[in-house]
PDB file of N, CA and C in Angstrom:
ATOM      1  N   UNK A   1       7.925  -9.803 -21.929  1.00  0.00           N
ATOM      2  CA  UNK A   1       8.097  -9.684 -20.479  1.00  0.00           C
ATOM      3  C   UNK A   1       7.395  -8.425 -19.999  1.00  0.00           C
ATOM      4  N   UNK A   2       6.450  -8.479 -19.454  1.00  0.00           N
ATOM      5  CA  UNK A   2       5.789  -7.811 -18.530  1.00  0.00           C
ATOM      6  C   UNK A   2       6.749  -6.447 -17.461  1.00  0.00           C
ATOM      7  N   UNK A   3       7.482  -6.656 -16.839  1.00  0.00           N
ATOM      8  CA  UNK A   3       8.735  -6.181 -15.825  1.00  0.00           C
ATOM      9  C   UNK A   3       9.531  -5.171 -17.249  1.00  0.00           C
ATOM     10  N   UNK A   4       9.305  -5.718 -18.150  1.00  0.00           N
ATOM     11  CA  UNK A   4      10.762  -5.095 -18.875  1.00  0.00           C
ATOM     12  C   UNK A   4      10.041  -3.542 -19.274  1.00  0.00           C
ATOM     13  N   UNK A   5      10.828  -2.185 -18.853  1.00  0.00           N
ATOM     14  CA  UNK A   5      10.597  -0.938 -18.875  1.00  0.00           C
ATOM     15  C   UNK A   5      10.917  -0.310 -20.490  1.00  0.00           C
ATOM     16  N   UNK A   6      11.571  -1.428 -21.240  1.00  0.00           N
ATOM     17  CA  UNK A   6      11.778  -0.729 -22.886  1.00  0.00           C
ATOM     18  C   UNK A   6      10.667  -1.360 -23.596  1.00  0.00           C
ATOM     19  N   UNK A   7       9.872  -2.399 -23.074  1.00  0.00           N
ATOM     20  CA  UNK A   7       8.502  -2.754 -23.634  1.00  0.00           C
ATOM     21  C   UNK A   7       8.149  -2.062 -24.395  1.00  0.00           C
ATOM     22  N   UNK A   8       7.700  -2.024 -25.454  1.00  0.00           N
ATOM     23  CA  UNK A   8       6.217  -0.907 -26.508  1.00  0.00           C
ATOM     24  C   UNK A   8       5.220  -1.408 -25.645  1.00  0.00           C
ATOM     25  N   UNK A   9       4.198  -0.065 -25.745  1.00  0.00           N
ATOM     26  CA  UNK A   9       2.837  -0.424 -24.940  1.00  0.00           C
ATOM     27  C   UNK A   9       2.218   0.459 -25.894  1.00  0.00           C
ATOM     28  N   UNK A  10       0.886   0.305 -26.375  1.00  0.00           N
ATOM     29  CA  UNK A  10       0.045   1.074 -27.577  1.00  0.00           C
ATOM     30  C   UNK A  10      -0.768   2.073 -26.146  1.00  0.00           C
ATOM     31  N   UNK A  11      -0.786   3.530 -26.843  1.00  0.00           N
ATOM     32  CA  UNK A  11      -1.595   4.507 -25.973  1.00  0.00           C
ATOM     33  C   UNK A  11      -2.861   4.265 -26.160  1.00  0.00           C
ATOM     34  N   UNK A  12      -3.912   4.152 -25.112  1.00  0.00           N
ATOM     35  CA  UNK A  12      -5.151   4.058 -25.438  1.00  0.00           C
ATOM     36  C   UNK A  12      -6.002   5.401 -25.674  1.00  0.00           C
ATOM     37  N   UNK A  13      -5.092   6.510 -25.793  1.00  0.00           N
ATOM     38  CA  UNK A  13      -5.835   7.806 -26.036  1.00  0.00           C
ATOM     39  C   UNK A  13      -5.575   7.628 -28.061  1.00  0.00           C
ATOM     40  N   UNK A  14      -4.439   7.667 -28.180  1.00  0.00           N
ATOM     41  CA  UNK A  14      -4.342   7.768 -29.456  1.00  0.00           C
ATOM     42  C   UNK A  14      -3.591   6.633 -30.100  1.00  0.00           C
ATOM     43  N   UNK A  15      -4.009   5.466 -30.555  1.00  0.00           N
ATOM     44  CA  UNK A  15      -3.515   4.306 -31.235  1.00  0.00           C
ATOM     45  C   UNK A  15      -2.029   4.607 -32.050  1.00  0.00           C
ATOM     46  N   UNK A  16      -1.443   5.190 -32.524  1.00  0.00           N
ATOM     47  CA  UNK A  16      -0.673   5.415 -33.735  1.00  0.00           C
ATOM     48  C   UNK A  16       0.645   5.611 -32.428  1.00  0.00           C
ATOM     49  N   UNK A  17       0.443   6.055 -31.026  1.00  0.00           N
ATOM     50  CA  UNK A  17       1.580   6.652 -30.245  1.00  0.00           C
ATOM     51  C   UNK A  17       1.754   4.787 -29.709  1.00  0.00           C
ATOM     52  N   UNK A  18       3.349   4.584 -29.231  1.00  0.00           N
ATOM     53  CA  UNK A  18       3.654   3.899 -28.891  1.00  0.00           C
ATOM     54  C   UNK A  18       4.381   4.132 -28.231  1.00  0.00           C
ATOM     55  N   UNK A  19       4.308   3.907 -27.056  1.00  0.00           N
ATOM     56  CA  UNK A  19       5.403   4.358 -25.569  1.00  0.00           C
ATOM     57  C   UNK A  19       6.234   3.193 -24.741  1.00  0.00           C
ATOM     58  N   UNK A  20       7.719   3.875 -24.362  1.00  0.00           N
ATOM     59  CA  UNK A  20       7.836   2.830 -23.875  1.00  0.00           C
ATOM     60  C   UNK A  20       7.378   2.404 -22.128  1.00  0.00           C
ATOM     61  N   UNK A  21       7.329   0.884 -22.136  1.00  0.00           N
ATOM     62  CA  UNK A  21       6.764   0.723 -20.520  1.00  0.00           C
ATOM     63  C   UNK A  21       7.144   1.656 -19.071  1.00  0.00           C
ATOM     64  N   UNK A  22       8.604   2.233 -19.354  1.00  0.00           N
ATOM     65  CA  UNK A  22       8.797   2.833 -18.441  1.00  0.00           C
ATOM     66  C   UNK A  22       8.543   4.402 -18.087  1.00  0.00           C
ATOM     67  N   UNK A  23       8.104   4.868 -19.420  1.00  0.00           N
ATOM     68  CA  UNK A  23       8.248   6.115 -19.291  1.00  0.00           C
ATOM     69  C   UNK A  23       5.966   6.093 -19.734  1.00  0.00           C
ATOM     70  N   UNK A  24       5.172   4.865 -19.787  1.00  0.00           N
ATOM     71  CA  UNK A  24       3.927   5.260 -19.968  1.00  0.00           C
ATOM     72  C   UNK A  24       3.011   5.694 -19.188  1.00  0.00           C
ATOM     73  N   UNK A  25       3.394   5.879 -17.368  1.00  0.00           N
ATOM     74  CA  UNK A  25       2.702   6.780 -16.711  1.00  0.00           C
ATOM     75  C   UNK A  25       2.587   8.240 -16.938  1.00  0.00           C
ATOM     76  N   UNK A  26       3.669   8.676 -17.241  1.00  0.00           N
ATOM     77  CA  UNK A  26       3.796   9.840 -17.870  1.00  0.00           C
ATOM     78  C   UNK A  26       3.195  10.063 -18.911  1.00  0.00           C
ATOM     79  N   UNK A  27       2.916   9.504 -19.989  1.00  0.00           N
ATOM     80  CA  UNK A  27       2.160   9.881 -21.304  1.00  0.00           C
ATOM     81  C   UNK A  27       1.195   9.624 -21.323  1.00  0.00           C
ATOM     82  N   UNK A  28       0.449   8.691 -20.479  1.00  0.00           N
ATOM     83  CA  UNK A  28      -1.189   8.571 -19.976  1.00  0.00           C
ATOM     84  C   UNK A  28      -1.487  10.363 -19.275  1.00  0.00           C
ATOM     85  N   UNK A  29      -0.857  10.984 -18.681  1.00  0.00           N
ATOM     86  CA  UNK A  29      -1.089  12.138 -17.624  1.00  0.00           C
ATOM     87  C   UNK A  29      -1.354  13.122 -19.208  1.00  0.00           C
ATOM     88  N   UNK A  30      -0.251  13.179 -20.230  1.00  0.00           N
ATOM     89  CA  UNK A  30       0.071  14.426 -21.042  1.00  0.00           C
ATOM     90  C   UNK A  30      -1.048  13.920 -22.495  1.00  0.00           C
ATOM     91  N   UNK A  31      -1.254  12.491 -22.276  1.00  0.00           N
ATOM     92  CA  UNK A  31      -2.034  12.441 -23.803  1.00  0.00           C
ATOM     93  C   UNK A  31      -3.800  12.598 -23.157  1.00  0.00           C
ATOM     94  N   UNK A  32      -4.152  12.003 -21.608  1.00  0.00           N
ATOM     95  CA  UNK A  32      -5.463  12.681 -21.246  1.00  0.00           C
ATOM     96  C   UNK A  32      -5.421  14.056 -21.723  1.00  0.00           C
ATOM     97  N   UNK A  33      -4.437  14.861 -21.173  1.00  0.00           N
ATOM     98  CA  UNK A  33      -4.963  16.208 -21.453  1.00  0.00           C
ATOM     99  C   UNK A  33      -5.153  16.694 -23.245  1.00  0.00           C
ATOM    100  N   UNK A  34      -4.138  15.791 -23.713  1.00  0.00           N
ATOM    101  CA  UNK A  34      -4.061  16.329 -25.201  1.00  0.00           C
ATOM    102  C   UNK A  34      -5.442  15.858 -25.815  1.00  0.00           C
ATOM    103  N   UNK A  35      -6.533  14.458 -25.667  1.00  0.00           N
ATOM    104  CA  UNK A  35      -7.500  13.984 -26.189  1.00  0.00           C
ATOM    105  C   UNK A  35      -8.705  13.824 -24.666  1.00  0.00           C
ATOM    106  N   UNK A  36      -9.312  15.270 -24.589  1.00  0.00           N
ATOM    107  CA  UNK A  36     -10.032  14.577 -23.269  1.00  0.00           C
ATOM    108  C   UNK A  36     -11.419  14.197 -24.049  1.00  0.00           C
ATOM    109  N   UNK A  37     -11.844  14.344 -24.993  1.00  0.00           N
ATOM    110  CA  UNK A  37     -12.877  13.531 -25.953  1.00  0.00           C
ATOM    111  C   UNK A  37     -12.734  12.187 -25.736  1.00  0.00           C
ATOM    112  N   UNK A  38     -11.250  11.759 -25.779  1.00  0.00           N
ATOM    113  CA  UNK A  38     -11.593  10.058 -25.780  1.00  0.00           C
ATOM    114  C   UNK A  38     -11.086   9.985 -24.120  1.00  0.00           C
ATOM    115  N   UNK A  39     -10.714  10.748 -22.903  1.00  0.00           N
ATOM    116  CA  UNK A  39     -10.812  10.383 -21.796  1.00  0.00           C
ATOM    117  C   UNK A  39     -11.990  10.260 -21.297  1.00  0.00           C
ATOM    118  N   UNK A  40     -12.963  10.848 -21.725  1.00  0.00           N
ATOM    119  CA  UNK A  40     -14.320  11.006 -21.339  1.00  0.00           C
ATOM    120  C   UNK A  40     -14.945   9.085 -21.167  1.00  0.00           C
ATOM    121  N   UNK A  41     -14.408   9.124 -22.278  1.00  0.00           N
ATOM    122  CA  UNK A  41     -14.783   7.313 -22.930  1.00  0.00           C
ATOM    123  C   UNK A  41     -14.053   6.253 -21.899  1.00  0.00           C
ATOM    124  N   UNK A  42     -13.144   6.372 -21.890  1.00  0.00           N
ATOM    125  CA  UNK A  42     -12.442   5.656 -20.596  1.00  0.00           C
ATOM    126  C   UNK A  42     -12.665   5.294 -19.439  1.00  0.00           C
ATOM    127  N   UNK A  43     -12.056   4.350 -18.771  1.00  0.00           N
ATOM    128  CA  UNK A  43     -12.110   4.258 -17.194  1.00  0.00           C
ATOM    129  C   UNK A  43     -11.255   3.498 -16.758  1.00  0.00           C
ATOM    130  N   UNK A  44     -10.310   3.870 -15.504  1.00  0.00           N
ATOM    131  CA  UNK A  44      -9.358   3.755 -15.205  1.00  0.00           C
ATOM    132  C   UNK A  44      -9.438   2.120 -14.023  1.00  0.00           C
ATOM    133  N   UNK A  45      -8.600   0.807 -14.741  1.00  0.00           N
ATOM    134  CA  UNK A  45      -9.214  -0.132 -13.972  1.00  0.00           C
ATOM    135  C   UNK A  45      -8.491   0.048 -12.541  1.00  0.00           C
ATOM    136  N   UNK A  46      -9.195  -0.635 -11.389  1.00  0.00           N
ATOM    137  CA  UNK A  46      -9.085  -0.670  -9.921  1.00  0.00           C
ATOM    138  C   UNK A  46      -7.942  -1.288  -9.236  1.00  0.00           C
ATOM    139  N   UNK A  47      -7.337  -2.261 -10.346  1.00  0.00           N
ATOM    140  CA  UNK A  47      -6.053  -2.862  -9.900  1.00  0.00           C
ATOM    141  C   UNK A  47      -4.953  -2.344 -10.552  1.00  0.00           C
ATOM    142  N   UNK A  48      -4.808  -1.652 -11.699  1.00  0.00           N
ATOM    143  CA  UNK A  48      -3.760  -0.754 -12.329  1.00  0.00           C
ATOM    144  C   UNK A  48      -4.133  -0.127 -12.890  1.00  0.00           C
ATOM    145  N   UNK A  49      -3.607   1.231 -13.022  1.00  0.00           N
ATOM    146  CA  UNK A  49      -3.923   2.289 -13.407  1.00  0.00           C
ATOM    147  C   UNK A  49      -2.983   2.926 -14.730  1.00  0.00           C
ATOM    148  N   UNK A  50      -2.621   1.875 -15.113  1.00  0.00           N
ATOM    149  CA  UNK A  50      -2.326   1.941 -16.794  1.00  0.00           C
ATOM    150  C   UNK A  50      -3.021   1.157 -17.609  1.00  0.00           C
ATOM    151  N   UNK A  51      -4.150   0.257 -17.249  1.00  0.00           N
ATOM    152  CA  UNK A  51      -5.033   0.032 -17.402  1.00  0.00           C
ATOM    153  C   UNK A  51      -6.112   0.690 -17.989  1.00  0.00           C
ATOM    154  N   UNK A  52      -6.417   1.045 -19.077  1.00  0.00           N
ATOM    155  CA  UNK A  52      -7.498   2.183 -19.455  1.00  0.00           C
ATOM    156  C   UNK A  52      -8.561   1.443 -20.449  1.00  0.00           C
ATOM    157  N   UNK A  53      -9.872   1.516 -20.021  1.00  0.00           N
ATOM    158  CA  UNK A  53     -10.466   0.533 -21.523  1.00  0.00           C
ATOM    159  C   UNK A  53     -11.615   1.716 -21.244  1.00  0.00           C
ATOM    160  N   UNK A  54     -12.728   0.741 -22.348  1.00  0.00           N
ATOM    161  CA  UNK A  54     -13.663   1.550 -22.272  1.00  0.00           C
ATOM    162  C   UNK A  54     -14.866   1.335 -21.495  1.00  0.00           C
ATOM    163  N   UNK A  55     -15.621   2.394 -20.693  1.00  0.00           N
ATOM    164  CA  UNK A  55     -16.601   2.441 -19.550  1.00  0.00           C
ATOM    165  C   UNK A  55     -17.136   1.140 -19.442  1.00  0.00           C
ATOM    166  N   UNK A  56     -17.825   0.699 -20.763  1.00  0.00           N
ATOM    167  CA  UNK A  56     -18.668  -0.113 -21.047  1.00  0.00           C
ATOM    168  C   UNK A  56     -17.901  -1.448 -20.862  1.00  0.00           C
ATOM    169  N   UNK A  57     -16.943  -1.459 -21.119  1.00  0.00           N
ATOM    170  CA  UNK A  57     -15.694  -2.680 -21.128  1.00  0.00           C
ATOM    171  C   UNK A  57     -15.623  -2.966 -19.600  1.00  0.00           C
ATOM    172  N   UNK A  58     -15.927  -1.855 -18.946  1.00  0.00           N
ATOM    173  CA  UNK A  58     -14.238  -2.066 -17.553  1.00  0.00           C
ATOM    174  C   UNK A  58     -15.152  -3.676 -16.620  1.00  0.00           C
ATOM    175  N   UNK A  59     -16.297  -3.437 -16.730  1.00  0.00           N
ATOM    176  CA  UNK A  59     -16.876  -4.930 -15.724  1.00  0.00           C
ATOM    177  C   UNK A  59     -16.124  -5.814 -15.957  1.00  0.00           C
ATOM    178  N   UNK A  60     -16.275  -6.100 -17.282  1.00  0.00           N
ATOM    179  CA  UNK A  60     -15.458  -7.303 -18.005  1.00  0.00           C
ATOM    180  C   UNK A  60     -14.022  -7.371 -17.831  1.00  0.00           C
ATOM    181  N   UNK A  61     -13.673  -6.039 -17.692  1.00  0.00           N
ATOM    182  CA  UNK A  61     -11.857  -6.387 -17.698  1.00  0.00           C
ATOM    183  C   UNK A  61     -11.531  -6.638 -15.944  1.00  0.00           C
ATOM    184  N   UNK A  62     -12.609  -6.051 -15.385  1.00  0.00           N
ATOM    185  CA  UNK A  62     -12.459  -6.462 -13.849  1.00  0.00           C
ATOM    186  C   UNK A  62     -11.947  -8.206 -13.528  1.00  0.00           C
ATOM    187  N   UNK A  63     -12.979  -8.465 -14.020  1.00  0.00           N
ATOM    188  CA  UNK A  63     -13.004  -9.661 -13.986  1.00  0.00           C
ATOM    189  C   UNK A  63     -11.998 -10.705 -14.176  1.00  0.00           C
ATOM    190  N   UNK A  64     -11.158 -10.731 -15.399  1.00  0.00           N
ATOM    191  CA  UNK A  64     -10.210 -10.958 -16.696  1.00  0.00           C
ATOM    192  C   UNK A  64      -8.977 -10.147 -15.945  1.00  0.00           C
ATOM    193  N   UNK A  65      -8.827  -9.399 -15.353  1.00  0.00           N
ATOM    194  CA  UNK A  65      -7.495  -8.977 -15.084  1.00  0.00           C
ATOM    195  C   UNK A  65      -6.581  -9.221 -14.283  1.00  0.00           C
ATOM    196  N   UNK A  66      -5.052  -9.527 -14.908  1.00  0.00           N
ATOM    197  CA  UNK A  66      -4.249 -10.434 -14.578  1.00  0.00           C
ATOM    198  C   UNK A  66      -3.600  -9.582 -12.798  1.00  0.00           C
ATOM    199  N   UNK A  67      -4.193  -8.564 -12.763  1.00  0.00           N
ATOM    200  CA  UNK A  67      -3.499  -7.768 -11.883  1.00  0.00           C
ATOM    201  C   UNK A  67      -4.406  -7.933 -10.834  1.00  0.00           C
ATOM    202  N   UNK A  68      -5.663  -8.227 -10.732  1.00  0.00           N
ATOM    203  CA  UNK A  68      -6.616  -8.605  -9.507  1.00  0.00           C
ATOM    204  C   UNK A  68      -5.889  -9.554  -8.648  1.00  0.00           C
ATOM    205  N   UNK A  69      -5.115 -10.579  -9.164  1.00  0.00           N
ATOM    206  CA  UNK A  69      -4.604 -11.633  -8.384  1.00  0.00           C
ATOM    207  C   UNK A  69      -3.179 -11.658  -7.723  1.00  0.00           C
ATOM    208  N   UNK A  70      -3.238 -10.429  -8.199  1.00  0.00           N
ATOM    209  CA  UNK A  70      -1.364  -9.692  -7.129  1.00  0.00           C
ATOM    210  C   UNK A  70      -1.784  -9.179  -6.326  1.00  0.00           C
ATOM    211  N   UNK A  71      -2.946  -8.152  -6.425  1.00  0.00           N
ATOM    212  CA  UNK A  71      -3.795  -7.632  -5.486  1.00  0.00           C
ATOM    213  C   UNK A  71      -4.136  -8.167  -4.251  1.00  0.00           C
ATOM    214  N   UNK A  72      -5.000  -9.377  -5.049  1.00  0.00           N
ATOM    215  CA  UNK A  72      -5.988 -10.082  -3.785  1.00  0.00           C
ATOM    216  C   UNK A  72      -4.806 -11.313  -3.056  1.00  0.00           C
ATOM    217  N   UNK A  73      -3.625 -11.354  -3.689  1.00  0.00           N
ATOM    218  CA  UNK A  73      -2.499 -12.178  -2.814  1.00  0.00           C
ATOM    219  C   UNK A  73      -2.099 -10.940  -1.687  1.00  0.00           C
ATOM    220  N   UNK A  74      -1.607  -9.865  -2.089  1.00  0.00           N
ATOM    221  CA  UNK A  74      -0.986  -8.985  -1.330  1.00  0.00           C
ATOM    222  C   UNK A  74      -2.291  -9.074   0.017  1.00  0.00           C
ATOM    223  N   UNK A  75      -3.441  -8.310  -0.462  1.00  0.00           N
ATOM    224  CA  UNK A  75      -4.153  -8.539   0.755  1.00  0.00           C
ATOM    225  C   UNK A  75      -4.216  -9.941   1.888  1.00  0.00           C
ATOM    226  N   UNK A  76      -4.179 -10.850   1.183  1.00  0.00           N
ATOM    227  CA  UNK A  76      -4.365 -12.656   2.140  1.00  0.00           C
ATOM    228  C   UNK A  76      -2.843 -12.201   2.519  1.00  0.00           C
ATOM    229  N   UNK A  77      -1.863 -12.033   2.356  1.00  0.00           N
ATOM    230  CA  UNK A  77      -0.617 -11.701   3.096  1.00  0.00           C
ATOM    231  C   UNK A  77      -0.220 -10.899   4.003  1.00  0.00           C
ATOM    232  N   UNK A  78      -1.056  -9.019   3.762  1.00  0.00           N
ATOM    233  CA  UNK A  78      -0.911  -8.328   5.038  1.00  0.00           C
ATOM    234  C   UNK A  78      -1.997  -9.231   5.908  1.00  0.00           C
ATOM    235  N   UNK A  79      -2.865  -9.704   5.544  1.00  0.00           N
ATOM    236  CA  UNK A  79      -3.536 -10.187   6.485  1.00  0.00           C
ATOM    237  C   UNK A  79      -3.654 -10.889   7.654  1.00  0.00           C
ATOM    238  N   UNK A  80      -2.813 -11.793   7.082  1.00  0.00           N
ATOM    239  CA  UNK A  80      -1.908 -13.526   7.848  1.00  0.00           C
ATOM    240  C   UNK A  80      -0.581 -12.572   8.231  1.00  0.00           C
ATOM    241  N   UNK A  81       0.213 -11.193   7.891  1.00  0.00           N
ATOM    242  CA  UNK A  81       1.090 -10.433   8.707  1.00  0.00           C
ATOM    243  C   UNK A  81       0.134 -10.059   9.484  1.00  0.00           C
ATOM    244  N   UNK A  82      -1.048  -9.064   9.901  1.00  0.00           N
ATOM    245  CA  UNK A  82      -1.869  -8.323  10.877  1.00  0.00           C
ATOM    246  C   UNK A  82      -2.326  -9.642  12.016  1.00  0.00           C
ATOM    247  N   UNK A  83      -2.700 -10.821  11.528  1.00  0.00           N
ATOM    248  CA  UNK A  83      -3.010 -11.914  12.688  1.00  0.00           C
ATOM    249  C   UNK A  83      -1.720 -12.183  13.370  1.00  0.00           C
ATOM    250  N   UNK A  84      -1.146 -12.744  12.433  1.00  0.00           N
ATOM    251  CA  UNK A  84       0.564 -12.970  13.588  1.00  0.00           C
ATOM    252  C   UNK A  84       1.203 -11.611  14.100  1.00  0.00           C
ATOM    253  N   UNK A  85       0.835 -10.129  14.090  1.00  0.00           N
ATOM    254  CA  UNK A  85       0.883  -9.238  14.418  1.00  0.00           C
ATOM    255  C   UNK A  85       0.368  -9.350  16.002  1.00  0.00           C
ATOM    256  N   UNK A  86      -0.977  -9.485  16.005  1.00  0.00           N
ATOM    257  CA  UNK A  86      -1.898  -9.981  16.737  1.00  0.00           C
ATOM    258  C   UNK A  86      -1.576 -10.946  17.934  1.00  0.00           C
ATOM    259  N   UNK A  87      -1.296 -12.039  17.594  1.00  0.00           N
ATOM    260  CA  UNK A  87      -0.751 -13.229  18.430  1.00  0.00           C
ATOM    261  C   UNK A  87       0.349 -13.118  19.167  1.00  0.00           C
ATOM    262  N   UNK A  88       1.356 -12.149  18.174  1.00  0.00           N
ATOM    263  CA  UNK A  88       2.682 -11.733  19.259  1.00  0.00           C
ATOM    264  C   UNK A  88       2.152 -10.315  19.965  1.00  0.00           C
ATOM    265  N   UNK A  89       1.444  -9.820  19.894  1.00  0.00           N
ATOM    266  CA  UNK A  89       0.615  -8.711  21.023  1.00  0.00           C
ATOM    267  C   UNK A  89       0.423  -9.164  21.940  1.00  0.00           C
ATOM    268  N   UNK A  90      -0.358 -10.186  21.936  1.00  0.00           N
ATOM    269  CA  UNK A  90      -1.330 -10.754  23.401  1.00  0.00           C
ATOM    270  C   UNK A  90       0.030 -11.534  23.789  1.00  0.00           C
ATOM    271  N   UNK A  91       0.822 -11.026  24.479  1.00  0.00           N
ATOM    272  CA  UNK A  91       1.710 -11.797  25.117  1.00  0.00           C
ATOM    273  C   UNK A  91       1.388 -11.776  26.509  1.00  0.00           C
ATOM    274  N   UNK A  92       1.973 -13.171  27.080  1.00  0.00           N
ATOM    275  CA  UNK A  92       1.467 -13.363  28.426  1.00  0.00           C
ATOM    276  C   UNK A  92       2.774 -13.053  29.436  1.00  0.00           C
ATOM    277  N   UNK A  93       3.403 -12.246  29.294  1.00  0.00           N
ATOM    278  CA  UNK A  93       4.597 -11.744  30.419  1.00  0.00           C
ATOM    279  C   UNK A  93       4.059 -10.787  31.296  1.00  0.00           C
ATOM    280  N   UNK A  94       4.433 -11.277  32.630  1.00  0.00           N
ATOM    281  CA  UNK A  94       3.980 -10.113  33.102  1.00  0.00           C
ATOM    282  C   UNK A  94       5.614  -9.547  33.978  1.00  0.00           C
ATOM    283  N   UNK A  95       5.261  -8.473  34.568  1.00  0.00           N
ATOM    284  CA  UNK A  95       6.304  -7.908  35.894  1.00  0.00           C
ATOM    285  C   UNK A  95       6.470  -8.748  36.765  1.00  0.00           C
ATOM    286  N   UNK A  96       8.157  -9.170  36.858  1.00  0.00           N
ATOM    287  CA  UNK A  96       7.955 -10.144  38.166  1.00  0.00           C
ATOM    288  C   UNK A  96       7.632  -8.873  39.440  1.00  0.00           C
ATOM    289  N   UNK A  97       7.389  -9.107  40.905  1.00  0.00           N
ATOM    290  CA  UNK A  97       6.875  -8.377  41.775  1.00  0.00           C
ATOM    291  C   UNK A  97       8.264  -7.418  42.069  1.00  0.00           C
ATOM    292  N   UNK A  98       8.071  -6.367  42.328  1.00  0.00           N
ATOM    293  CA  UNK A  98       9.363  -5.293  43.160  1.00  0.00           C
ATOM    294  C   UNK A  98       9.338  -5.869  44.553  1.00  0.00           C
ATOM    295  N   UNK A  99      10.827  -5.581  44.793  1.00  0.00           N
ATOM    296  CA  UNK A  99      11.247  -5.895  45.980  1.00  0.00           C
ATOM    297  C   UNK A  99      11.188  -4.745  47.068  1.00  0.00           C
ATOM    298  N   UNK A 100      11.285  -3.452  46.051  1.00  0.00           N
ATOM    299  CA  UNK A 100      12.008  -2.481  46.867  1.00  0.00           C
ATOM    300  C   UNK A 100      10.782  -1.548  47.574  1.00  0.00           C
ATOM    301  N   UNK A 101      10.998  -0.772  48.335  1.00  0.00           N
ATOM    302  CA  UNK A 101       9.958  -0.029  48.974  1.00  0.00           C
ATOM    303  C   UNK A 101      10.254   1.707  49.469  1.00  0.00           C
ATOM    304  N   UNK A 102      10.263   2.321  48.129  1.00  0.00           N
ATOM    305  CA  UNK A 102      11.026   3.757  48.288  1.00  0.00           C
ATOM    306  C   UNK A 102      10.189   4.269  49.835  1.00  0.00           C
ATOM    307  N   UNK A 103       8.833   4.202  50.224  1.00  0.00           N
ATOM    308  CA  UNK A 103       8.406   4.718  51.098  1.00  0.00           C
ATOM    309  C   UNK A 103       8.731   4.736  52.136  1.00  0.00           C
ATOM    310  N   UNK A 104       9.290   3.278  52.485  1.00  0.00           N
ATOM    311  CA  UNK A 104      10.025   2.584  53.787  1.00  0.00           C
ATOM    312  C   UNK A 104      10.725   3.105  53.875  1.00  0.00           C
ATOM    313  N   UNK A 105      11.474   3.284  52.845  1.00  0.00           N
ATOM    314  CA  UNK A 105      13.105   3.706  52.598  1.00  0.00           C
ATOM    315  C   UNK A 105      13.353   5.155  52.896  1.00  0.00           C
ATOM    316  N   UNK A 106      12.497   5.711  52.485  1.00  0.00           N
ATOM    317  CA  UNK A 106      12.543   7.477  52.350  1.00  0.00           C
ATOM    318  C   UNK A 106      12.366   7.483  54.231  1.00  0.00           C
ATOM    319  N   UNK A 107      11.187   6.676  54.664  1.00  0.00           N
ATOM    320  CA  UNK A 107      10.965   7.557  56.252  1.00  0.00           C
ATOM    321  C   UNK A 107      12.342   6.769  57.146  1.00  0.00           C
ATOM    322  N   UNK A 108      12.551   5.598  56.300  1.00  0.00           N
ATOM    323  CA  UNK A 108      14.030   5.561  57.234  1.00  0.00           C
ATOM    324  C   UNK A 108      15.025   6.987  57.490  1.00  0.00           C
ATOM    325  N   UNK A 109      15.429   7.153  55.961  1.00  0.00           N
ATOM    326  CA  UNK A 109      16.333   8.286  56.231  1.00  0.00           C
ATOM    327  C   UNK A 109      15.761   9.772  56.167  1.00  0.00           C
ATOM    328  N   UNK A 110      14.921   9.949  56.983  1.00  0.00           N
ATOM    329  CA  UNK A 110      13.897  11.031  57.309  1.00  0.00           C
ATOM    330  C   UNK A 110      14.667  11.716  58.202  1.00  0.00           C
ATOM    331  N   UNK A 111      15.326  11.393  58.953  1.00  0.00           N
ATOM    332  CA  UNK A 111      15.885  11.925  60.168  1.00  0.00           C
ATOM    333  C   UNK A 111      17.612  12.800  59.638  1.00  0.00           C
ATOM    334  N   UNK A 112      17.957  12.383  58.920  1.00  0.00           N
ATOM    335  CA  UNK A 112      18.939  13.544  58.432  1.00  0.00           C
ATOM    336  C   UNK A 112      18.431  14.495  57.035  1.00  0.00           C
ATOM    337  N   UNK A 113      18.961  15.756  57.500  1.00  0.00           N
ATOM    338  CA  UNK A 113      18.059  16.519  56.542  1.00  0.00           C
ATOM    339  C   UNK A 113      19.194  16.672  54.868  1.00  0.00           C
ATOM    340  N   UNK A 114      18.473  16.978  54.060  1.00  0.00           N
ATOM    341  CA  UNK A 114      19.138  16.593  52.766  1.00  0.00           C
ATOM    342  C   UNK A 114      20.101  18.123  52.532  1.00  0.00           C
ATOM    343  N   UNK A 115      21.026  18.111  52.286  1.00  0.00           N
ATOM    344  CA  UNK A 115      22.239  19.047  51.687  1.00  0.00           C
ATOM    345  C   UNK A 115      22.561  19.187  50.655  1.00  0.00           C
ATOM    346  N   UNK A 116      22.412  20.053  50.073  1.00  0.00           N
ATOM    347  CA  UNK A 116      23.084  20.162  48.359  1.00  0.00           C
ATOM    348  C   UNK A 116      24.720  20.399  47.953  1.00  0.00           C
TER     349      UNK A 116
END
């Protein structure tokens, strides 16, 4: 299971370390720094970033990766949210007309002077 955080996941800095899923953002940050010889070699793929292969690899894993297609759903979804966003914008209500007419109103009672 993919979701499950006690997973083993193999480090791609140093093969022999085995981490578990929940705690392997963290040991990607502390084993770059411990092997930056083999970070050099690396590249970090575009849809997850525990994702690590090598430079020469990453086209290919672009391609092949199971995480492009959570991605490219999430986008077709804010998307179809931002259009129906859209559609309830352009609403056609307007102000019904005012009745009232402060101007009228004010020079009516013009003639007594105001008291505090």
């Amino acid at each position: 299971d993919d979701l499950d955080p006690e997973r083993l996941i193999q480090c791609p800095y140093n093969k022999h370390h085995r981490i578990r899923a929940g705690r392997f953002p963290y040991h990607l940050v502390k084993c770059r720094k411990s092997y930056p010889e083999v970070a050099k070699e690396l590249a970090t793929c575009p849809f997850n970033a525990r994702h690590l292969v090598r430079q020469a690899d990453l086209s290919d894993h672009i391609m092949k990766c199971n995480d492009k297609g959570i991605l490219e759903q999430d986008i077709v979804n804010q998307s179809c949210g931002f259009q129906r966003e859209q559609m309830n914008a352009m609403s056609t209500w307007q102000a019904p007309p005012c009745e009232e007419d402060w101007e009228s109103e004010s020079s009516e009672r013009s003639d007594s002077p105001f008291i505090w």
